[in-house]
C-alpha atoms as a PDB file:
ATOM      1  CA  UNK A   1     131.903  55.246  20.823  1.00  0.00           C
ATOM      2  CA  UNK A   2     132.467  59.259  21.063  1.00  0.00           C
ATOM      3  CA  UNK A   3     132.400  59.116  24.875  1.00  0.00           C
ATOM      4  CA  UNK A   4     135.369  56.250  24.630  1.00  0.00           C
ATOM      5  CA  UNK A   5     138.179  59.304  23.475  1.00  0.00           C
ATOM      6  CA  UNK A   6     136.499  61.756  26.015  1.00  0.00           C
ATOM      7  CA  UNK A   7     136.811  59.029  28.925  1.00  0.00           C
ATOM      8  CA  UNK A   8     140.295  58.228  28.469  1.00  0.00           C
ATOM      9  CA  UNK A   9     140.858  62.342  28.112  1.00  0.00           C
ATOM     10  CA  UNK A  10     139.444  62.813  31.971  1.00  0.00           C
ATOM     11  CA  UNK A  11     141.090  59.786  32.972  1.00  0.00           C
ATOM     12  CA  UNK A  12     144.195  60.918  31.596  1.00  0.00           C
ATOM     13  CA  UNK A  13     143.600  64.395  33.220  1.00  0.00           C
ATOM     14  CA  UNK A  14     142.778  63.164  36.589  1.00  0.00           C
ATOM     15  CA  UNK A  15     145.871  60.769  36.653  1.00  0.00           C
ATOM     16  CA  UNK A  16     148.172  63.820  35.633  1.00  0.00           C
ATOM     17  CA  UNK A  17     146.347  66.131  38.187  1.00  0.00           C
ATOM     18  CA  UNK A  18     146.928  63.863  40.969  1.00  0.00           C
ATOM     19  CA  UNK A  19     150.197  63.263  40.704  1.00  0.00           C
ATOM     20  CA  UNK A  20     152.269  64.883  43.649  1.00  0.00           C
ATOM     21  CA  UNK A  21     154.909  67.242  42.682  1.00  0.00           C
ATOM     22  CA  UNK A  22     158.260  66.162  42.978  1.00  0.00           C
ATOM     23  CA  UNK A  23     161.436  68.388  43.917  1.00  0.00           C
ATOM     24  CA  UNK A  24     163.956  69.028  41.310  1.00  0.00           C
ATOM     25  CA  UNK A  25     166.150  71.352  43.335  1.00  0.00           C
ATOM     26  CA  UNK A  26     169.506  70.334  44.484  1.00  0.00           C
ATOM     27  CA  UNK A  27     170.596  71.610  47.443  1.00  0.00           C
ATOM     28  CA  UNK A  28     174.236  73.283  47.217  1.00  0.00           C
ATOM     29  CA  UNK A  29     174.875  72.185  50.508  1.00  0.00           C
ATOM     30  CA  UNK A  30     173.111  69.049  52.830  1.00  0.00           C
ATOM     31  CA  UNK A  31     171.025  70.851  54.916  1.00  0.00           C
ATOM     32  CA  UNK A  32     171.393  68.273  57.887  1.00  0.00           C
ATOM     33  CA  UNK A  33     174.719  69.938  58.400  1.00  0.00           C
ATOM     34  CA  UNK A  34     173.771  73.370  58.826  1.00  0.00           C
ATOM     35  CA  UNK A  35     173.153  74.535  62.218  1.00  0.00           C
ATOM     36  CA  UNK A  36     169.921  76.184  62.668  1.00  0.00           C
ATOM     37  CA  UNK A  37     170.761  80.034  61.597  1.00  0.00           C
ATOM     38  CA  UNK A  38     172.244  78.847  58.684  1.00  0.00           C
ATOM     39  CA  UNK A  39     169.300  76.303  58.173  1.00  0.00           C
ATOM     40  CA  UNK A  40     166.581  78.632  57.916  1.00  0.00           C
ATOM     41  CA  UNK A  41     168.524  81.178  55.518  1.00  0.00           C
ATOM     42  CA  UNK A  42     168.880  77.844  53.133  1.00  0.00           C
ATOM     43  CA  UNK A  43     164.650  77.143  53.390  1.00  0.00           C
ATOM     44  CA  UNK A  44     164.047  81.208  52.197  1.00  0.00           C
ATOM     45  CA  UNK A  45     165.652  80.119  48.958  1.00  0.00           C
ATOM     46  CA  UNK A  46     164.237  76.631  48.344  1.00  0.00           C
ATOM     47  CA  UNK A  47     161.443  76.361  45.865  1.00  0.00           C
ATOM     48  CA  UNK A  48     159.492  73.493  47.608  1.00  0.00           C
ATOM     49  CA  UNK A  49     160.350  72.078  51.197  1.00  0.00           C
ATOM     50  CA  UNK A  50     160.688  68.676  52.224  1.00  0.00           C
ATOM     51  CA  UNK A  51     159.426  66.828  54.515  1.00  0.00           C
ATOM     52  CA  UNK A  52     162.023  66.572  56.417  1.00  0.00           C
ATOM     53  CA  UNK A  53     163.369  70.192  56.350  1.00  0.00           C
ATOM     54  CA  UNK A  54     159.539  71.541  57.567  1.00  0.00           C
ATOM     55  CA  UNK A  55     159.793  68.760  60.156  1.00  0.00           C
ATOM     56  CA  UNK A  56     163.371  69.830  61.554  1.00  0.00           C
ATOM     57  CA  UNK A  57     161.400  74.059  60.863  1.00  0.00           C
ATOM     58  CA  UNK A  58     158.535  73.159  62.902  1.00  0.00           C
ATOM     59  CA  UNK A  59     160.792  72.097  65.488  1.00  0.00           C
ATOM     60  CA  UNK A  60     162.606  75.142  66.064  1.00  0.00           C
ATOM     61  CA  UNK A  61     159.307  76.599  67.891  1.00  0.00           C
ATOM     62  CA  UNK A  62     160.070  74.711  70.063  1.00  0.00           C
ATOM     63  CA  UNK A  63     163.853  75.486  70.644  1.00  0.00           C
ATOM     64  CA  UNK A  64     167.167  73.918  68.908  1.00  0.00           C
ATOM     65  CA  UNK A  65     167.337  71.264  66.762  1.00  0.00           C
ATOM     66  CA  UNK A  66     170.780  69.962  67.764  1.00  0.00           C
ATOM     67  CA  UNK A  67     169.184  67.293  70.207  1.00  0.00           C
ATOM     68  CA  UNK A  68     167.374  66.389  67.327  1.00  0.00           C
ATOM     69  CA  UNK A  69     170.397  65.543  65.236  1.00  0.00           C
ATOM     70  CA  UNK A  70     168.576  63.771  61.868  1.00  0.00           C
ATOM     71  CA  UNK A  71     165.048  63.307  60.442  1.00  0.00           C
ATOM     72  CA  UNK A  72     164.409  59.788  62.404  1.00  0.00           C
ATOM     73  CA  UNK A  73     164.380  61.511  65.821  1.00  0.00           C
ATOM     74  CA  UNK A  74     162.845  64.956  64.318  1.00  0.00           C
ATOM     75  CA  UNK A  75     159.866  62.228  63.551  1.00  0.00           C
ATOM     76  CA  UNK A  76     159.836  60.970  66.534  1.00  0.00           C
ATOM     77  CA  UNK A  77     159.549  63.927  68.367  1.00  0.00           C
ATOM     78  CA  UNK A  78     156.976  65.094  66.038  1.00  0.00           C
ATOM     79  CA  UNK A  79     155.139  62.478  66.358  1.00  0.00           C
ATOM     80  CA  UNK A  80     155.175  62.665  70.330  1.00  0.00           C
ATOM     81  CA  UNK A  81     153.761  66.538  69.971  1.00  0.00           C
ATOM     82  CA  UNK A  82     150.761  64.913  67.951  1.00  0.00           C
ATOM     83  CA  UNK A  83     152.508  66.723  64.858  1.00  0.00           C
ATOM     84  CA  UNK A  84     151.930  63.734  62.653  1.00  0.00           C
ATOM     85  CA  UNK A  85     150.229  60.284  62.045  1.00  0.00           C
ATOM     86  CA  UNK A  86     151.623  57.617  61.056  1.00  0.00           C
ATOM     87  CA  UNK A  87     149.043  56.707  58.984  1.00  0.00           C
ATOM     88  CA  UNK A  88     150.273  59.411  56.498  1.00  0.00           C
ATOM     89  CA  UNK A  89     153.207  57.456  55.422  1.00  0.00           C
ATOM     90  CA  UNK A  90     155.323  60.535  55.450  1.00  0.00           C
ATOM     91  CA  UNK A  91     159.368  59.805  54.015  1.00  0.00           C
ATOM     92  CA  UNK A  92     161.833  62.434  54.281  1.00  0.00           C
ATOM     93  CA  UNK A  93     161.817  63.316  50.651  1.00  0.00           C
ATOM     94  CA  UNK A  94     158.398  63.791  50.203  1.00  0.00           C
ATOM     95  CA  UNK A  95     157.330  67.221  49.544  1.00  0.00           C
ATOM     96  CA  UNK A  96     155.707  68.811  52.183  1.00  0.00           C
ATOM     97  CA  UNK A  97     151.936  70.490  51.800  1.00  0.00           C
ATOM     98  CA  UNK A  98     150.189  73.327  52.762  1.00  0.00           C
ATOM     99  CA  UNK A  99     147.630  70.536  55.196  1.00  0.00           C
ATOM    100  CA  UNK A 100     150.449  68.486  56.572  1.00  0.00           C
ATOM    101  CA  UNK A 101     152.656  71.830  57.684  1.00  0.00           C
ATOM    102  CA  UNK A 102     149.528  73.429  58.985  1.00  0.00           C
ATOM    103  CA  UNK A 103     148.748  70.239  61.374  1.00  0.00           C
ATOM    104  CA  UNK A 104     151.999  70.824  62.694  1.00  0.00           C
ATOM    105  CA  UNK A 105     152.058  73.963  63.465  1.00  0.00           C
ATOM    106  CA  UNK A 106     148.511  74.196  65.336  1.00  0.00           C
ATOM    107  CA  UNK A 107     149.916  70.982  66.964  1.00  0.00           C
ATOM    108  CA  UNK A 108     153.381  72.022  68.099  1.00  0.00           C
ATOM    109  CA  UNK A 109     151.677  76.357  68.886  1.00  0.00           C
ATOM    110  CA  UNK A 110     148.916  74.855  70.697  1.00  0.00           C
ATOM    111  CA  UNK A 111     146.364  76.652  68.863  1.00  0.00           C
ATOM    112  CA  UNK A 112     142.707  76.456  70.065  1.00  0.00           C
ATOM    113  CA  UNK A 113     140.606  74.075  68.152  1.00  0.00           C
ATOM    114  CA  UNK A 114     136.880  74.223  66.877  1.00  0.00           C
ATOM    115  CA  UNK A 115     134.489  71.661  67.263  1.00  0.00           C
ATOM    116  CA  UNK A 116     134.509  70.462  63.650  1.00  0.00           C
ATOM    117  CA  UNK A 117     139.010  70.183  63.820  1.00  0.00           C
ATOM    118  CA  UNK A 118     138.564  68.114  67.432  1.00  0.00           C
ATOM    119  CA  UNK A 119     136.371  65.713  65.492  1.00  0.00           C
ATOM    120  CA  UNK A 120     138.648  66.037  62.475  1.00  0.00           C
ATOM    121  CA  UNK A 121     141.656  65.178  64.754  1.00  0.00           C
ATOM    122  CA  UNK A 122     139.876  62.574  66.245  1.00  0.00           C
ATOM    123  CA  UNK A 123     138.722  60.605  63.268  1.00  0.00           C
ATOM    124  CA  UNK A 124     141.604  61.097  60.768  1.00  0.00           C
ATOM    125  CA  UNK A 125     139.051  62.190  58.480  1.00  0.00           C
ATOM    126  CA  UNK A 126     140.139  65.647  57.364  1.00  0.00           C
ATOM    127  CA  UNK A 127     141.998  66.925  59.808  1.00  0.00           C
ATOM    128  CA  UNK A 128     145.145  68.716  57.775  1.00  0.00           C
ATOM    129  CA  UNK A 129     142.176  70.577  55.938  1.00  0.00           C
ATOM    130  CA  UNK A 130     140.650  71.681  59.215  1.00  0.00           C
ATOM    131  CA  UNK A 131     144.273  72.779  60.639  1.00  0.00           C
ATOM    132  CA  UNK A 132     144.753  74.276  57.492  1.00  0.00           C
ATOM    133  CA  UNK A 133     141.729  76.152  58.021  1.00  0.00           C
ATOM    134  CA  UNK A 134     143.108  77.419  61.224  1.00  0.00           C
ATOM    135  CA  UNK A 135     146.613  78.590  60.370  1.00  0.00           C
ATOM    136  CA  UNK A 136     144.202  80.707  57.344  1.00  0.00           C
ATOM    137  CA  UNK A 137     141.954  82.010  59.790  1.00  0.00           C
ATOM    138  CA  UNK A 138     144.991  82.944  62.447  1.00  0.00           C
ATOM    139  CA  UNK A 139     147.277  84.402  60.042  1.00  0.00           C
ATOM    140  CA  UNK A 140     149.821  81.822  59.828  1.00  0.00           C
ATOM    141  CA  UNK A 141     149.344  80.651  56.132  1.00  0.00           C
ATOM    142  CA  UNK A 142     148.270  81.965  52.911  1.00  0.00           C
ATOM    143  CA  UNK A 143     145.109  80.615  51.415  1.00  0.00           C
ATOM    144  CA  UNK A 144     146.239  77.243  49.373  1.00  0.00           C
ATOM    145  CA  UNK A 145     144.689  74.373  48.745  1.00  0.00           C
ATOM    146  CA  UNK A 146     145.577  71.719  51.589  1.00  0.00           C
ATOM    147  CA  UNK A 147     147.825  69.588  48.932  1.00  0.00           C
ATOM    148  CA  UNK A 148     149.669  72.366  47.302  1.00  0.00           C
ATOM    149  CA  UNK A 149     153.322  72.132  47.870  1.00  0.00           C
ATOM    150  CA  UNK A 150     154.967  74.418  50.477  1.00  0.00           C
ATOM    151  CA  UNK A 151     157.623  77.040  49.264  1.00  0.00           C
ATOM    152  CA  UNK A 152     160.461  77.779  51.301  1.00  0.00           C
ATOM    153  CA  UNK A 153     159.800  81.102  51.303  1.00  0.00           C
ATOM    154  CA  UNK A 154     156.267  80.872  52.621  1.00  0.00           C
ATOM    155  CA  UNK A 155     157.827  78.298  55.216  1.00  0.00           C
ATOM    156  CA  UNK A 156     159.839  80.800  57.147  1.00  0.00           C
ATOM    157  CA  UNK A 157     157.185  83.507  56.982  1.00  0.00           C
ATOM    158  CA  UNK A 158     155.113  80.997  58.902  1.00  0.00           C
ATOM    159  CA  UNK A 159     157.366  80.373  61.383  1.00  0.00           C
ATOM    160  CA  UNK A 160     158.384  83.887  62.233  1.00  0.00           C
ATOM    161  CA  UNK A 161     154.298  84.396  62.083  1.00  0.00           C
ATOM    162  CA  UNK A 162     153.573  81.291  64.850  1.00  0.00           C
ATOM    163  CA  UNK A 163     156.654  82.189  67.111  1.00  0.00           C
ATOM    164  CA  UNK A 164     154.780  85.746  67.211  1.00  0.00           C
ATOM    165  CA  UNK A 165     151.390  84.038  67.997  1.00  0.00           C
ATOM    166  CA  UNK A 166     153.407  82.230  70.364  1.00  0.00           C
ATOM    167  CA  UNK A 167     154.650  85.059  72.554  1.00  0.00           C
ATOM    168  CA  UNK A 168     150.856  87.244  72.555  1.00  0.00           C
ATOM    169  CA  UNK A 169     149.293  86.765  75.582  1.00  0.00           C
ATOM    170  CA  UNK A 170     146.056  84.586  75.948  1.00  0.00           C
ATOM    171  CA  UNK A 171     143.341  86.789  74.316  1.00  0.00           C
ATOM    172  CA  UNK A 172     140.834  86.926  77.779  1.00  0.00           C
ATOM    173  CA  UNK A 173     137.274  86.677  77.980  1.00  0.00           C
ATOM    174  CA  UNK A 174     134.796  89.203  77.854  1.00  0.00           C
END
């Protein structure tokens, strides 16, 4: 009977712990209406990013967002990089985490993949962790853990970091 109170303790713990956080910030401004200068000043100051703002950020590598005029065809274009899966049942509001905006940056840079991410990629089976691992290992992130939430702050630092990765040239062979 003294292992009953410690049970429900971890249980309790564990149900807490794996809770995702949720954003309490309100923008001042809707962020879908700010063009894209404007856009990224508004992500330095938020204290966790979105789903859909790191979506429509991840898509600026790859030039303007104004084609790309709300989260439904930011998706879709996304998705059409191999940015996402649809098995991650991503909505717009969801905060965004350190695994899921590392996938989509290796995806959208192009980065070179191991071994263990190609199999990672191909099976589902931890493949933000293994992109994660990447983006650590090439500079672009900050060691988290793959579900922490993403900071605004740390969000444009990794962009300006993979649009310089972007422009190196090939590193050649020995």
């Amino acid at each position: 009977m003294d292992s009953v109170p410690a049970i429900l303790a971890a249980l309790l713990m564990t149900a807490v712990g794996c809770v995702a956080p949720q954003r309490t910030f309100t923008p001042p401004a809707d962020p879908a209406t700010l063009d894209d200068s404007a856009f990224l000043h508004y992500l330095a100051a938020v204290p966790t990013v979105t789903v859909a703002e790191g979506a429509r950020a991840v898509l600026l590598l790859t030039g303007p967002t104004a084609n790309q005029p709300n989260y439904d065809a930011q998706y879709d274009r996304l998705r059409r990089l191999n940015a996402v899966r649809d098995e991650w049942k991503l909505t717009p509001d969801q905060t965004l985490d350190h695994g899921t905006l590392a996938f989509m940056l290796t995806a959208v840079c192009e980065t070179p993949r191991g071994v263990n991410e190609r199999l990672a990629a191909w099976t589902g089976l931890g493949d933000r962790r293994y992109a994660q691992k990447t983006c650590i290992d090439r500079g672009l992130l900050p060691y988290r853990l793959p579900h922490d939430p993403v900071t605004g702050g740390e969000l444009v630092s990794a962009l300006r970091k993979a649009e310089t990765l972007a422009l190196r040239p090939p590193l050649s062979a020995p």
